[in-house]
Protein backbone atom coordinates (compact mmCIF):
# COMPACT_ATOMS: atom_id res chain seq x y z
CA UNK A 1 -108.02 -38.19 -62.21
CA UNK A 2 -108.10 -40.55 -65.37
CA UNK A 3 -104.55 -41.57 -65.07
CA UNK A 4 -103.48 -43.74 -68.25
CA UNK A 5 -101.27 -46.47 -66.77
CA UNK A 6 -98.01 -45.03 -67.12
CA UNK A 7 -98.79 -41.99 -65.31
CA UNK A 8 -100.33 -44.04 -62.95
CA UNK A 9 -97.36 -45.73 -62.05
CA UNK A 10 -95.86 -42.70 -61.75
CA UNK A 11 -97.74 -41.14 -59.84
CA UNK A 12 -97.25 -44.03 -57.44
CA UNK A 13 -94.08 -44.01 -57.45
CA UNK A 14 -93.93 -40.34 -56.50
CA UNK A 15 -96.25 -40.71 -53.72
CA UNK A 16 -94.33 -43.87 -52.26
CA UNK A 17 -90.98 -41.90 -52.57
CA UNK A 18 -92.80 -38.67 -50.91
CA UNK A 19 -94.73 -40.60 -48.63
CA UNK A 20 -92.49 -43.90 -47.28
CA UNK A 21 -91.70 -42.99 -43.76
CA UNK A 22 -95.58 -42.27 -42.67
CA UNK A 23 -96.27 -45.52 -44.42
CA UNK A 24 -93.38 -47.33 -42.61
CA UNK A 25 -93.98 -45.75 -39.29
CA UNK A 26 -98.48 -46.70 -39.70
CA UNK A 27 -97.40 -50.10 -41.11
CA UNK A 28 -95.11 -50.25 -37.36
CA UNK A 29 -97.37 -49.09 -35.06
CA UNK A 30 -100.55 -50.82 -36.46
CA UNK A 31 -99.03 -55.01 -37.64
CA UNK A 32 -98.75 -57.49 -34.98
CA UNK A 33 -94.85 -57.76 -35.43
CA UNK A 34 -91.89 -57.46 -37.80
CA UNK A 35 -92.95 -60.14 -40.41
CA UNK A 36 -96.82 -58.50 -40.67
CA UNK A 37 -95.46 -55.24 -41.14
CA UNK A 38 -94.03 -55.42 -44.73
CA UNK A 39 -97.19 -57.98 -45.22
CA UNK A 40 -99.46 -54.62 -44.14
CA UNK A 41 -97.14 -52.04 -46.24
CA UNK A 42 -97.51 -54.29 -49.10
CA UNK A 43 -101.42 -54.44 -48.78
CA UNK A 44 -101.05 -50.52 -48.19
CA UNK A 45 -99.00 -50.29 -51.41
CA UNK A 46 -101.89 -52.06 -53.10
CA UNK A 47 -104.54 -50.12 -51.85
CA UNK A 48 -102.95 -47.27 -53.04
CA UNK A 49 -102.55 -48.23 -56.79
CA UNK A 50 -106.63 -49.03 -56.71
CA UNK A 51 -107.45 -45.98 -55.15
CA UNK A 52 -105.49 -43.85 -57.52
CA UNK A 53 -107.98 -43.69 -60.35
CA UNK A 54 -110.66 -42.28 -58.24
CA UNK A 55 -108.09 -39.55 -56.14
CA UNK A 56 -109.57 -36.23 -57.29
CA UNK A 57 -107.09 -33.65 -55.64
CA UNK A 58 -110.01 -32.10 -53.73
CA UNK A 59 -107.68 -33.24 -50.61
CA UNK A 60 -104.17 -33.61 -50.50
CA UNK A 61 -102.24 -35.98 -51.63
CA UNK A 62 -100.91 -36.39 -48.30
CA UNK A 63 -104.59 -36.76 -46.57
CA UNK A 64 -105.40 -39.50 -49.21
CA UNK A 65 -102.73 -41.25 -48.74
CA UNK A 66 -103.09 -41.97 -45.03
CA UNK A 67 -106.60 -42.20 -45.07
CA UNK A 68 -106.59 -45.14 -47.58
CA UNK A 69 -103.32 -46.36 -45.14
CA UNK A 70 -105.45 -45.99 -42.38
CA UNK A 71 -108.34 -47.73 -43.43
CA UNK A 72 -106.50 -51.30 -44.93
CA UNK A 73 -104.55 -51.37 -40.96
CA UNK A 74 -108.18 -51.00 -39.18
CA UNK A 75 -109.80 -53.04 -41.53
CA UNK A 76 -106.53 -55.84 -41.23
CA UNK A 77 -107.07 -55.15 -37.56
CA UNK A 78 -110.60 -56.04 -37.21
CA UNK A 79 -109.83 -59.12 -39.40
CA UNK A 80 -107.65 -60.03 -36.76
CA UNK A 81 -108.97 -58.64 -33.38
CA UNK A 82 -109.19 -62.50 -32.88
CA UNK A 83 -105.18 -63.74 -33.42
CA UNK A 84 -103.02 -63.33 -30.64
CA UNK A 85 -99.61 -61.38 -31.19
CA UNK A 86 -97.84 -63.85 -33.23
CA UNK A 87 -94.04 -62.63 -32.69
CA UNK A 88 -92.93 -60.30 -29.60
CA UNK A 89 -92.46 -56.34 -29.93
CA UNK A 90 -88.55 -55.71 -31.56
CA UNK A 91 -86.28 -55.55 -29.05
CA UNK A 92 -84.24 -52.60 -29.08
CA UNK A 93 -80.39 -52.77 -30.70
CA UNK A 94 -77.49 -53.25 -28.34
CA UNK A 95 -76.04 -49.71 -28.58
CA UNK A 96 -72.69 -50.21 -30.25
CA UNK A 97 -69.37 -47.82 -29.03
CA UNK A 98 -69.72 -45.44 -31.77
CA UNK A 99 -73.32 -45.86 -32.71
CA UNK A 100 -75.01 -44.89 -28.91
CA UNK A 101 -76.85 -41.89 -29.64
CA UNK A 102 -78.42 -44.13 -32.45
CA UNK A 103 -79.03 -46.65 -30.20
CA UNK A 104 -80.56 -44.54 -27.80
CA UNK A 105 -83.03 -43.10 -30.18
CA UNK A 106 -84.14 -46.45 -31.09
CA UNK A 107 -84.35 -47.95 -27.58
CA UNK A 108 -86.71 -44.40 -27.73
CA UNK A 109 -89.01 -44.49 -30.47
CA UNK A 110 -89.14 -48.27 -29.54
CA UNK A 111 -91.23 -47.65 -26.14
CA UNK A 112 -93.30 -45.27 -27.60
CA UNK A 113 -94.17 -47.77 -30.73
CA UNK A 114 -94.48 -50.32 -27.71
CA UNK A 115 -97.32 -47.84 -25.99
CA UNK A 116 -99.03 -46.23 -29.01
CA UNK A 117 -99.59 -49.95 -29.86
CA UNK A 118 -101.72 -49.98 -27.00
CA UNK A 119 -104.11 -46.92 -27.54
CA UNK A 120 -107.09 -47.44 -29.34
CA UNK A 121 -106.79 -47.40 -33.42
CA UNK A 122 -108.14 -43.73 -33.67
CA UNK A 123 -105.75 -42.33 -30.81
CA UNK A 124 -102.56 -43.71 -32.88
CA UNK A 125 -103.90 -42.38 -36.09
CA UNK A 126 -104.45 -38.74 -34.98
CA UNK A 127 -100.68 -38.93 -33.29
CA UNK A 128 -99.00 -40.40 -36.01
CA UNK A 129 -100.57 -37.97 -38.29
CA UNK A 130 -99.64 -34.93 -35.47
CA UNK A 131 -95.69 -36.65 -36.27
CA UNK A 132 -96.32 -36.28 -39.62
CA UNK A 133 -97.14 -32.55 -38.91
CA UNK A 134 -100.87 -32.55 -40.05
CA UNK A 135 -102.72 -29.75 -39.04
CA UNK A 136 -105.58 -30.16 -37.19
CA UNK A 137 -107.88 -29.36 -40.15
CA UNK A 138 -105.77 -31.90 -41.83
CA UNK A 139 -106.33 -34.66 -39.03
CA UNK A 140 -110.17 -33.77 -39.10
CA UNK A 141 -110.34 -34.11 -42.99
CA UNK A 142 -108.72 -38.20 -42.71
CA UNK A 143 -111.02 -38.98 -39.62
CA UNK A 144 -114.04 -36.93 -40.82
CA UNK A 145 -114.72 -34.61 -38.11
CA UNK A 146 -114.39 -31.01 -37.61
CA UNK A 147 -110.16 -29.20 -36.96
CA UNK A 148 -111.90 -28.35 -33.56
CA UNK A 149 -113.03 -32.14 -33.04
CA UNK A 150 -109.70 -33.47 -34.23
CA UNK A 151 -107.91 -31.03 -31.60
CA UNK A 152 -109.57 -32.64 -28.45
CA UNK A 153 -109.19 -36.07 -29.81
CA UNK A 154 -105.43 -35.04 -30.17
CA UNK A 155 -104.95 -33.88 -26.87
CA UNK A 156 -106.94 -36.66 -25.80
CA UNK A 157 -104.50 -39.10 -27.49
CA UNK A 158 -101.49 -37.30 -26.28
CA UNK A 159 -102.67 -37.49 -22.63
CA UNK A 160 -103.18 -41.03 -22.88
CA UNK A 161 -100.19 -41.92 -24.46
CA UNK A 162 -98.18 -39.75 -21.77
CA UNK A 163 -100.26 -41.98 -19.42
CA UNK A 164 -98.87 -45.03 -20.85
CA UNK A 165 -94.97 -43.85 -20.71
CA UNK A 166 -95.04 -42.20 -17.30
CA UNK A 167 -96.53 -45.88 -16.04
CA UNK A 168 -94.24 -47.89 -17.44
CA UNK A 169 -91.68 -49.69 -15.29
């Protein structure tokens, strides 16, 4: 791409601004509580700005982004397959008179952080990219495999995380 460092920056900018909720929601489902999330974003962030000058366009923007995402949480992952969980899962918000509906979609997307947490690395990938409305040619291109192969391991993922809700107590 031969940014010069101004456009660079830019550039980073824009993608952070376009991009910030998949990065929040991968940095969530993928750090081992609230304090290692912005530590992981951060590190994301990073990755990002060194991977710039070598981003082509030959994918999209979007693809990039979460594959170079992707790959700092697995490899921050492996790094620490070792540690145990060093602060508990957030606890959901008291839901406040006026605020319940809020509340209620927290207390929500807090069990199913809770269970995609528990599905292997590739299984939360190819659902938080399904969130993110990738296609499946899209999901194929960040994992490397065919749209057909990323459609099974979608269903795949989906089944399992349905597994994991339907059995919780």
């Amino acid at each position: 791409m031969g940014l010069e460092m101004d456009d660079r920056e830019a550039t980073l900018r824009r993608w952070l601004a376009d991009h910030r909720g998949i990065l929040v929601r991968l940095s969530r489902a993928y750090a081992q509580g609230p304090d290692d999330e912005e530590d992981l974003l951060q590190e994301i962030v990073l990755a990002l700005w060194r991977s710039l000058p070598s981003f082509r366009g030959e994918a999209r923007e979007s693809t990039w982004i979460f594959q170079v995402a992707l790959q700092v949480a697995l490899s921050r992952r492996r790094a620490r397959a070792r540690r145990p969980l060093s602060t508990p899962l957030e606890s959901a918000p008291e839901p406040a008179a006026d605020g319940q509906a809020e509340a209620f979609d927290r207390l929500r997307w807090s069990t199913v952080l809770q269970a995609l947490r528990r599905l292997a690395p590739v299984d939360r990938a190819v659902l938080l990219l399904a969130l993110e409305g990738a296609t499946q040619q899209e999901i194929g291109d960040v994992l490397g495999v065919t749209a057909n192969a990323a459609g099974v391991k979608l269903h795949r993922a989906r089944r399992r995380l349905t597994n994991l809700l339907e059995a919780r107590p």
